[in-house]
Structures are given as C-alpha cells and as structure tokens.
C-alpha atoms as a PDB file:
ATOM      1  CA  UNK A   1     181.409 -20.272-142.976  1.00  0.00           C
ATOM      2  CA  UNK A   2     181.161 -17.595-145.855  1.00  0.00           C
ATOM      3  CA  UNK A   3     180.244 -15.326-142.950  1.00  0.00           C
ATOM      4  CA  UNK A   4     183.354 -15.959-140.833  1.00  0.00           C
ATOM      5  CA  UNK A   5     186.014 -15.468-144.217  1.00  0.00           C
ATOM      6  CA  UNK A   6     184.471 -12.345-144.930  1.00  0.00           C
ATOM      7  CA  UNK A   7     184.547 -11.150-141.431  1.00  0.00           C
ATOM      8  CA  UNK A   8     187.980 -12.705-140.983  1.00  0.00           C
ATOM      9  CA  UNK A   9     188.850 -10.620-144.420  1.00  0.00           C
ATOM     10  CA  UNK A  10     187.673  -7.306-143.095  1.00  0.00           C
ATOM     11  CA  UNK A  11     189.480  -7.369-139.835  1.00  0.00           C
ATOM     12  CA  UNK A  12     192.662  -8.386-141.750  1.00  0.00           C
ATOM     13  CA  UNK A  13     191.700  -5.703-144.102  1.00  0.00           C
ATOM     14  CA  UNK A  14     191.378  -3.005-140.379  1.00  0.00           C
ATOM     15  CA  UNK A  15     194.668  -4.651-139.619  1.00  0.00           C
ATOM     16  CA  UNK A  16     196.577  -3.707-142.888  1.00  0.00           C
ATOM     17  CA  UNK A  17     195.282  -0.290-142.490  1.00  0.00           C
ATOM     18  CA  UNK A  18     196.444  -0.111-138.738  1.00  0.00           C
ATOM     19  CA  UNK A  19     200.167  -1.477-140.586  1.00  0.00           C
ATOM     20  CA  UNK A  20     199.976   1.217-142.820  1.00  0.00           C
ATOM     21  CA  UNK A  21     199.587   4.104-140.420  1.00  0.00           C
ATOM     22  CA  UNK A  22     202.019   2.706-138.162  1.00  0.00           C
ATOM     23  CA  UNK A  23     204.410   2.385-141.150  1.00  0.00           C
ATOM     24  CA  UNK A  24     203.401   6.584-141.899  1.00  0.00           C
ATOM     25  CA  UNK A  25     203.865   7.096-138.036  1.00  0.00           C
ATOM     26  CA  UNK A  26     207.418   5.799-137.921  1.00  0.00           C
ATOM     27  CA  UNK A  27     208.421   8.020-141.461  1.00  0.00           C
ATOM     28  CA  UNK A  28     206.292  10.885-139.495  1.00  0.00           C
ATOM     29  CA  UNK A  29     208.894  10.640-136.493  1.00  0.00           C
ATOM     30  CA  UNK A  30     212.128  10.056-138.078  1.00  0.00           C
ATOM     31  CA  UNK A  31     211.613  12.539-140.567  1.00  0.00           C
ATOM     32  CA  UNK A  32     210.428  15.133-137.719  1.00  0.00           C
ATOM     33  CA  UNK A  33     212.586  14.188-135.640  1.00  0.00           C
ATOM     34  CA  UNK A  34     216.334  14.814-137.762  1.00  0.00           C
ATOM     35  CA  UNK A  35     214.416  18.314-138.592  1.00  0.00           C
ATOM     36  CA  UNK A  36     214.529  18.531-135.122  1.00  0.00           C
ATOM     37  CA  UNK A  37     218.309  17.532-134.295  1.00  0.00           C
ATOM     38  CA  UNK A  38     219.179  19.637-137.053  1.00  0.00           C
ATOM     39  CA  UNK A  39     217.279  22.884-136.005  1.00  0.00           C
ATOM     40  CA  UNK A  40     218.591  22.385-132.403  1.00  0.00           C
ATOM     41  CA  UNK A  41     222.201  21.820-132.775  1.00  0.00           C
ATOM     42  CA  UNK A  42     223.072  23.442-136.606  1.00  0.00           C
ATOM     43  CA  UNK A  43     220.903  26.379-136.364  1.00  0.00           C
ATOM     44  CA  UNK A  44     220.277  26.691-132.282  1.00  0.00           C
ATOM     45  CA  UNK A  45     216.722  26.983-133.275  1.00  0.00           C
ATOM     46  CA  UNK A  46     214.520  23.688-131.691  1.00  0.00           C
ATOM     47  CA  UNK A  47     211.062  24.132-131.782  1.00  0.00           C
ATOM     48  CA  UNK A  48     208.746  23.261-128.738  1.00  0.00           C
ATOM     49  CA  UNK A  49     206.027  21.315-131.082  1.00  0.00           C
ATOM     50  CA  UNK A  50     208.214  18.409-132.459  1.00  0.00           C
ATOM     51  CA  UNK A  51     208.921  16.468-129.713  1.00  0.00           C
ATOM     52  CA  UNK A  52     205.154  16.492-128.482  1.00  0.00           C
ATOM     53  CA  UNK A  53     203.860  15.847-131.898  1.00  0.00           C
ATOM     54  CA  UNK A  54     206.594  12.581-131.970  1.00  0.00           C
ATOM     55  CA  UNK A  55     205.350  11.700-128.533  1.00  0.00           C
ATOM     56  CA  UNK A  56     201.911  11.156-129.826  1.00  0.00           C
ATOM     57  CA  UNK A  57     202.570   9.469-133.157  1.00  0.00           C
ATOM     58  CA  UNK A  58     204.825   6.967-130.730  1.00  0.00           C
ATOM     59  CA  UNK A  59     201.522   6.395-128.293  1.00  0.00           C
ATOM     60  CA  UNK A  60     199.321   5.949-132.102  1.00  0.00           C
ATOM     61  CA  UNK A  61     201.728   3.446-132.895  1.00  0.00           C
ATOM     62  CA  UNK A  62     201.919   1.407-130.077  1.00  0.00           C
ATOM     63  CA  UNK A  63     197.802   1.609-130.817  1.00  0.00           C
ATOM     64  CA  UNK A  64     198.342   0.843-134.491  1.00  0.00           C
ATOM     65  CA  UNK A  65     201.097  -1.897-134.218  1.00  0.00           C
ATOM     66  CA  UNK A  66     199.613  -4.159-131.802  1.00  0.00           C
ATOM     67  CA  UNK A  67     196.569  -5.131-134.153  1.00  0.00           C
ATOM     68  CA  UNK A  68     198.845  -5.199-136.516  1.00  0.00           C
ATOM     69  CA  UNK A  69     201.691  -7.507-135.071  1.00  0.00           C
ATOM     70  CA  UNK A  70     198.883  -9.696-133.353  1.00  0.00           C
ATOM     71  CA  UNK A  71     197.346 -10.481-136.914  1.00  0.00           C
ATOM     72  CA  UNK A  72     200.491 -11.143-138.706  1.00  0.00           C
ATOM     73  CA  UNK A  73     201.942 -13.623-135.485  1.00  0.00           C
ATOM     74  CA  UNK A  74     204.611 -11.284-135.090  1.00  0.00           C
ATOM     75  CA  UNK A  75     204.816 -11.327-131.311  1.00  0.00           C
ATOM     76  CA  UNK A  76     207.142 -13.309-129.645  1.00  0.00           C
ATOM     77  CA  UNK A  77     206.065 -15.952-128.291  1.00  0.00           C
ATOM     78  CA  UNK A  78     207.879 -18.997-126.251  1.00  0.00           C
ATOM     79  CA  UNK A  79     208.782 -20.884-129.282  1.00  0.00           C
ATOM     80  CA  UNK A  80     211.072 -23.269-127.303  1.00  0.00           C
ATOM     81  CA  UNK A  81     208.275 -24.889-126.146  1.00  0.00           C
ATOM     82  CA  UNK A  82     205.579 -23.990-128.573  1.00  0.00           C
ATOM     83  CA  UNK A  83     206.904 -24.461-131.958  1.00  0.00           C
ATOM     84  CA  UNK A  84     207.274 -28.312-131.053  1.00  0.00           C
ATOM     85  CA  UNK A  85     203.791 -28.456-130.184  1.00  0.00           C
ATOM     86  CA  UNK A  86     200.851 -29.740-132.892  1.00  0.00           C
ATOM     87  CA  UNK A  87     198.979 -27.300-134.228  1.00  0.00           C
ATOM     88  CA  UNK A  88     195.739 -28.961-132.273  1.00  0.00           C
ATOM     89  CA  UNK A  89     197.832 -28.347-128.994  1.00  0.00           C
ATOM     90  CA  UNK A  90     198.878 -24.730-130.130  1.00  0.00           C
ATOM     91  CA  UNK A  91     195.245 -23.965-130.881  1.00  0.00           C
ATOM     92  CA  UNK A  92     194.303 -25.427-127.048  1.00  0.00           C
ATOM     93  CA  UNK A  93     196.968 -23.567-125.864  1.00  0.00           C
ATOM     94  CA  UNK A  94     195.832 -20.377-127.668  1.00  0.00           C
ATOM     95  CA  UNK A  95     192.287 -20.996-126.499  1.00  0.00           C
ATOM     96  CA  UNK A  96     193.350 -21.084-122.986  1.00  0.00           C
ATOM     97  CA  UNK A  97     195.558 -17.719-123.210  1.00  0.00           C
ATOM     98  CA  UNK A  98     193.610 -15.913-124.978  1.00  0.00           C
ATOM     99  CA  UNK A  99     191.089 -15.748-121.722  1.00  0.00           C
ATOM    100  CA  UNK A 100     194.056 -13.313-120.451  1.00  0.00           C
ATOM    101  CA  UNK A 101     193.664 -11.243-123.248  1.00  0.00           C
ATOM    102  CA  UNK A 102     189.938 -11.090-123.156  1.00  0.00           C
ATOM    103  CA  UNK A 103     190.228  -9.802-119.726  1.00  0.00           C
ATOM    104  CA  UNK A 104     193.075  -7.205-120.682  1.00  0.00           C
ATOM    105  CA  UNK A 105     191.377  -6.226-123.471  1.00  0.00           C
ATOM    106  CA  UNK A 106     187.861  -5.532-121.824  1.00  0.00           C
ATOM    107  CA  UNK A 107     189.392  -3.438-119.222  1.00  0.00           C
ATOM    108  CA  UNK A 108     191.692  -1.320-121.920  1.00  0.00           C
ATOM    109  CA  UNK A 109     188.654  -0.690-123.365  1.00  0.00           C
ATOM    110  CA  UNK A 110     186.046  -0.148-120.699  1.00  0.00           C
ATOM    111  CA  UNK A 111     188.664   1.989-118.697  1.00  0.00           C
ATOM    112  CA  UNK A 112     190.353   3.618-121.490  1.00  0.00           C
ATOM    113  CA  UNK A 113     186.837   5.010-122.770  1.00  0.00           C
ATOM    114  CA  UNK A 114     186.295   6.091-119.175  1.00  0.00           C
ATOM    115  CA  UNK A 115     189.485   7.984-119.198  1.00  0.00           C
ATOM    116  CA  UNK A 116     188.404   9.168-122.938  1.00  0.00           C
ATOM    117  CA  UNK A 117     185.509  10.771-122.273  1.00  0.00           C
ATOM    118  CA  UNK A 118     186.516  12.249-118.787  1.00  0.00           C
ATOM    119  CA  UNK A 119     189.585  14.076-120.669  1.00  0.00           C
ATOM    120  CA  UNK A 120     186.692  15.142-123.230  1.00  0.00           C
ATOM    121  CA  UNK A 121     184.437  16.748-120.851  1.00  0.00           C
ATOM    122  CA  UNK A 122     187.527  18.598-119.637  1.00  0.00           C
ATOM    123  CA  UNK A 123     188.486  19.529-122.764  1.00  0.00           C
ATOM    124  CA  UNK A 124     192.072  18.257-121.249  1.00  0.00           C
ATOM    125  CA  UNK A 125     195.234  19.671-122.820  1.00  0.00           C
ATOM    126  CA  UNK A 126     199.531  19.143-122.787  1.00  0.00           C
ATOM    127  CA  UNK A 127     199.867  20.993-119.883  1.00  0.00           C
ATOM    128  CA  UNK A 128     203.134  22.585-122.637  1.00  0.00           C
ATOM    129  CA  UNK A 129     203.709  26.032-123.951  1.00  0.00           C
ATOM    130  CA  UNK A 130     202.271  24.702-127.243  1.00  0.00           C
ATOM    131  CA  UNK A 131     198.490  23.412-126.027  1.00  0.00           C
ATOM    132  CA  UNK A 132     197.250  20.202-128.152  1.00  0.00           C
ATOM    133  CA  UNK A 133     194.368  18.414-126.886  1.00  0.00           C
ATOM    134  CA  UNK A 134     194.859  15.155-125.434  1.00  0.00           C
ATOM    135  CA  UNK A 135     191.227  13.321-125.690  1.00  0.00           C
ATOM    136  CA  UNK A 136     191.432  12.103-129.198  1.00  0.00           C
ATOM    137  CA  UNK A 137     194.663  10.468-128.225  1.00  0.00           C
ATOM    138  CA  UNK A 138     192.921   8.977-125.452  1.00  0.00           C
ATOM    139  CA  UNK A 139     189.843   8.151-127.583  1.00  0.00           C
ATOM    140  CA  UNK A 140     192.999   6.303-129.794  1.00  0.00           C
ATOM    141  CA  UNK A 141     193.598   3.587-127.100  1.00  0.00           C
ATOM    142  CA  UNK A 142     190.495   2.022-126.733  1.00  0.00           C
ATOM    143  CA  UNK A 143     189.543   2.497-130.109  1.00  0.00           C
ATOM    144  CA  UNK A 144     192.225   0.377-131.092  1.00  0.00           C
ATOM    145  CA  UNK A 145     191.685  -2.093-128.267  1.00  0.00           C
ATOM    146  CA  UNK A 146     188.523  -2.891-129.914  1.00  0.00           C
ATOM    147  CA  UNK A 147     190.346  -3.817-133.066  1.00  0.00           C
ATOM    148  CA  UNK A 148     192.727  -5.614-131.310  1.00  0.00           C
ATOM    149  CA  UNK A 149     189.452  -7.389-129.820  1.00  0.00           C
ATOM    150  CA  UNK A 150     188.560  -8.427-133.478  1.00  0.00           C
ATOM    151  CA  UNK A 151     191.731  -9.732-134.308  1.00  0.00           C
ATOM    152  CA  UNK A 152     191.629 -11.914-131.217  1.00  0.00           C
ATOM    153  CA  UNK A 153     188.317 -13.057-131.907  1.00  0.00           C
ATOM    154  CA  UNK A 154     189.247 -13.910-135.372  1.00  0.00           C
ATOM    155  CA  UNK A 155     192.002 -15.589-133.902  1.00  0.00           C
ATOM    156  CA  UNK A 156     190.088 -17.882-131.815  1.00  0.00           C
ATOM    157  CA  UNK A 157     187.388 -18.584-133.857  1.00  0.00           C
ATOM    158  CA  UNK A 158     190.354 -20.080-136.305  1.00  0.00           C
ATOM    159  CA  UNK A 159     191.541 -22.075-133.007  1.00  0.00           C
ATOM    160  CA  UNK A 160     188.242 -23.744-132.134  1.00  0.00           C
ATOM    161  CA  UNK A 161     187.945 -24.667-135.679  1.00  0.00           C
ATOM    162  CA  UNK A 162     190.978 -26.232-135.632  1.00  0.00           C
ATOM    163  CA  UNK A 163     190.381 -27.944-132.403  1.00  0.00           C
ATOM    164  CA  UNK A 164     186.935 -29.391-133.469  1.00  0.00           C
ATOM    165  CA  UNK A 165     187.852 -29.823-137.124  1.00  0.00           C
ATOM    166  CA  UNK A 166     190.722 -32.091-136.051  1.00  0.00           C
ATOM    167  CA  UNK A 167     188.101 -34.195-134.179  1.00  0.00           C
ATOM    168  CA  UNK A 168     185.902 -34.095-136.754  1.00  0.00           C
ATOM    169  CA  UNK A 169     188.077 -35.577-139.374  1.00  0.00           C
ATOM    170  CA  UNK A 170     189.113 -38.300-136.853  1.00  0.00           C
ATOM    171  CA  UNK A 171     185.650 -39.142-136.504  1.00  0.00           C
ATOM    172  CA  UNK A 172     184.937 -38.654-140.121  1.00  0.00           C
ATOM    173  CA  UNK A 173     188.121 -41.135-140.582  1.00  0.00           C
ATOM    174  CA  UNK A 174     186.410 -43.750-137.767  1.00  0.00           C
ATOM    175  CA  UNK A 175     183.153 -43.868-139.103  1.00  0.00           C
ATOM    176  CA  UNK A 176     184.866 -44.740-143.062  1.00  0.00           C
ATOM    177  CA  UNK A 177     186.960 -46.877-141.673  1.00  0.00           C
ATOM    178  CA  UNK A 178     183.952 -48.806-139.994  1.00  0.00           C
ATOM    179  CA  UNK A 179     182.241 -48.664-143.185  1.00  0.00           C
ATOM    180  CA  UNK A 180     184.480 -50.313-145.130  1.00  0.00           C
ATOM    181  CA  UNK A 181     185.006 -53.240-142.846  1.00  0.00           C
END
C-alpha cells in the first residue's frame, strides 16, 4: 500500500506540474497575443512569429491540461445520472469506462510516437516564412499521453480498491457479526 500512495503522490505531483505549465501557457498567449493586436492595428506592424508560437503553446496545453483536469475530476461528466450513484457503483462504472480510455490512450501514444519520430527523421518544419520545427511538438502528444496513462492508472487502482474494499468490509462486518452471536 505504501507503494501505491507514493506512486499515487508522484503522478499527482507530474500532474501539478502539467497545471502549472498550462497555467504559464495561457499567460504566454494572452500576453503574446494583445502584443500582437496591438502591433497589428496601433502600429501596422504584426509580426509573422506570434501567432505560430500561440498555436503551439495552445496544442502544449491541450497536452498539459488533460492530465491535469483528469486528476483533479474536472471533466464533465454525466452527473444527472452519476452523481446519484454510490461511490461502489461510480467506481464499477469507472472501471468499465476506463477500458475506452485504455484503448484511446494506447493508440495516442503508439501512433503519436510513430508520427514523432517520422517528423524527426525529416527534420519536419512550419511550412511558414518563420521555420520552427515541429517534432518536439509532436514528441509533446504522446509524451503527455503517457502521463495521462498514469493518472488513469492511478485512477483505477483507487476504483478497484474501492470496489473490493467495500466487499471486504461487508465481509469483515459478516464474519463479526457471526462472531458475536
């Protein structure tokens, strides 16, 4: 158990960081990105780098904020139904879902590092007047897939132990009540 809270500690540590990029990401574009308005329309001077450099902190936030969001339960989820639900259902429920996301996951990952290493070989870059290379954003994807793996597998270790520990205490509760009759 000592070896699951620690582990469970260190991807909520990952996730924090992954929070606190996205959180430098966001700043990153807004700032940029009213230098930008103002250059274009107060001086007539827009540059050709800001807008690519905000289009790649977006796609490293949507990397960033999904382990994020996943570890704090901030996606939406179908509370009508689920919020009425114990949490021994929810963590069935969970169990069963999270098979999807396994399978998403694997293929983000597996594909994405595909697509990675292809763009690396090719050395591939914004096909813009100002050339950045595209690879390590497409190393960023799966990278963070694999996080998001972690969180997920925290996730569902915390489900099955809910799902057994709830039977275990019923049987604990059985075998006392047995006892004392």
């Amino acid at each position: 158990m000592k070896l699951l809270e620690t582990l469970g500690k260190g991807i909520d540590l990952i996730s924090n960081i992954f929070g606190r990029i996205g959180w430098l990401l966001i700043l990153y574009a807004m700032v940029l990105g009213l230098f930008e308005v103002i250059l274009r329309y107060v001086f007539n001077s827009p540059t050709q780098w800001i807008a690519l450099t905000i289009q790649f902190s977006m796609v490293l936030l949507a990397c960033v904020a999904g382990p994020y969001a996943l570890n704090n339960n901030e996606f939406v989820k179908l509370d009508v139904f689920y919020e009425r639900l114990s949490n021994r259902t929810k963590a069935i429920v969970d169990t069963f879902t999270s098979v999807l996301t396994y399978l998403y996951l694997y293929v983000l990952i597996t594909r994405g590092f595909d697509a990675a290493f292809a763009s690396f070989r090719r050395l591939e870059m914004t096909p813009t007047s100002v050339q950045l290379p595209v690879y390590p954003l497409k190393f960023a994807i799966p990278i963070a897939a694999i996080i998001t793996m972690l969180v997920v597998l925290k996730k569902s270790a915390m489900d099955i132990r809910t799902i057994v520990g709830n039977q275990m205490e019923v049987e604990q509760s059985i075998n006392h009540d047995e006892k004392t009759h």
